[in-house]
C-alpha atoms as a PDB file:
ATOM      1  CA  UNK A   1       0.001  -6.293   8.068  1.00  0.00           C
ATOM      2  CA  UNK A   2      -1.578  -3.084   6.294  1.00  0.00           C
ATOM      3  CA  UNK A   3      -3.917  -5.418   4.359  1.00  0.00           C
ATOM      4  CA  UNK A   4      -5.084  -7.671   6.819  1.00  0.00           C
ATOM      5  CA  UNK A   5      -6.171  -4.620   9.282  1.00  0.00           C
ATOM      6  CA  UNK A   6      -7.836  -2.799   6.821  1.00  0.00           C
ATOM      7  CA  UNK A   7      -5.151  -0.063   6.894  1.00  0.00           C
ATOM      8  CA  UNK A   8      -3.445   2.281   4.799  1.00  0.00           C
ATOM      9  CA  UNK A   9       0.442   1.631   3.389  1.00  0.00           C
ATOM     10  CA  UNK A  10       2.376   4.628   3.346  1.00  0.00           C
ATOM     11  CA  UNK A  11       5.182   4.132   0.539  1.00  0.00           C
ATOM     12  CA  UNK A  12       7.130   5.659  -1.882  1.00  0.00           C
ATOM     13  CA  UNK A  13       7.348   2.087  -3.780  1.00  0.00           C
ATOM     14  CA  UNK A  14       3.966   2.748  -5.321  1.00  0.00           C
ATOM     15  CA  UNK A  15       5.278   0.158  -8.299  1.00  0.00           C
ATOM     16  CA  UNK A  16       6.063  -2.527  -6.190  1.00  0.00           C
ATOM     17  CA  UNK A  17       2.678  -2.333  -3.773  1.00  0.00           C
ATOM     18  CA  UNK A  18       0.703  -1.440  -6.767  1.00  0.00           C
ATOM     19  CA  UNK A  19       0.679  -4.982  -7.933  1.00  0.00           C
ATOM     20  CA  UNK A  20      -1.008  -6.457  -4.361  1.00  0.00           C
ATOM     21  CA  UNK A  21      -4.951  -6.561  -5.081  1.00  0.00           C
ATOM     22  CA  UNK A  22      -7.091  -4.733  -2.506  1.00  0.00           C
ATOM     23  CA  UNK A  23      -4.103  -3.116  -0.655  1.00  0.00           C
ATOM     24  CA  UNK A  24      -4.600   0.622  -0.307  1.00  0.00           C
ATOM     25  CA  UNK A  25      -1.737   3.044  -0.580  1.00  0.00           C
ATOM     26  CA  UNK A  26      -0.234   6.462  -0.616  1.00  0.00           C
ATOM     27  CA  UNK A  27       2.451   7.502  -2.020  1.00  0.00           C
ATOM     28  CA  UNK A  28       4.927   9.580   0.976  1.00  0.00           C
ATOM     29  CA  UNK A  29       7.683  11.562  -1.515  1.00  0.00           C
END
C-alpha cells in the first residue's frame, strides 16, 4: 500500500523492506 501511494513505511524490519526497489522507509526503534 506504502508503495503504490507514494508513501513512507514506518518499520523496524529495515532488512526485510530494504530488499523492495523504490519503497521508501524509516526505521521506528
Amino acid at each position: 500500500i506504502a508503495l503504490s501511494n507514494d508513501l513512507t513505511l514506518v518499520t523496524h524490519n529495515t532488512r526485510e523492506f530494504g530488499r523492495i526497489n523504490g519503497l521508501r522507509y524509516e526505521d521506528w526503534e
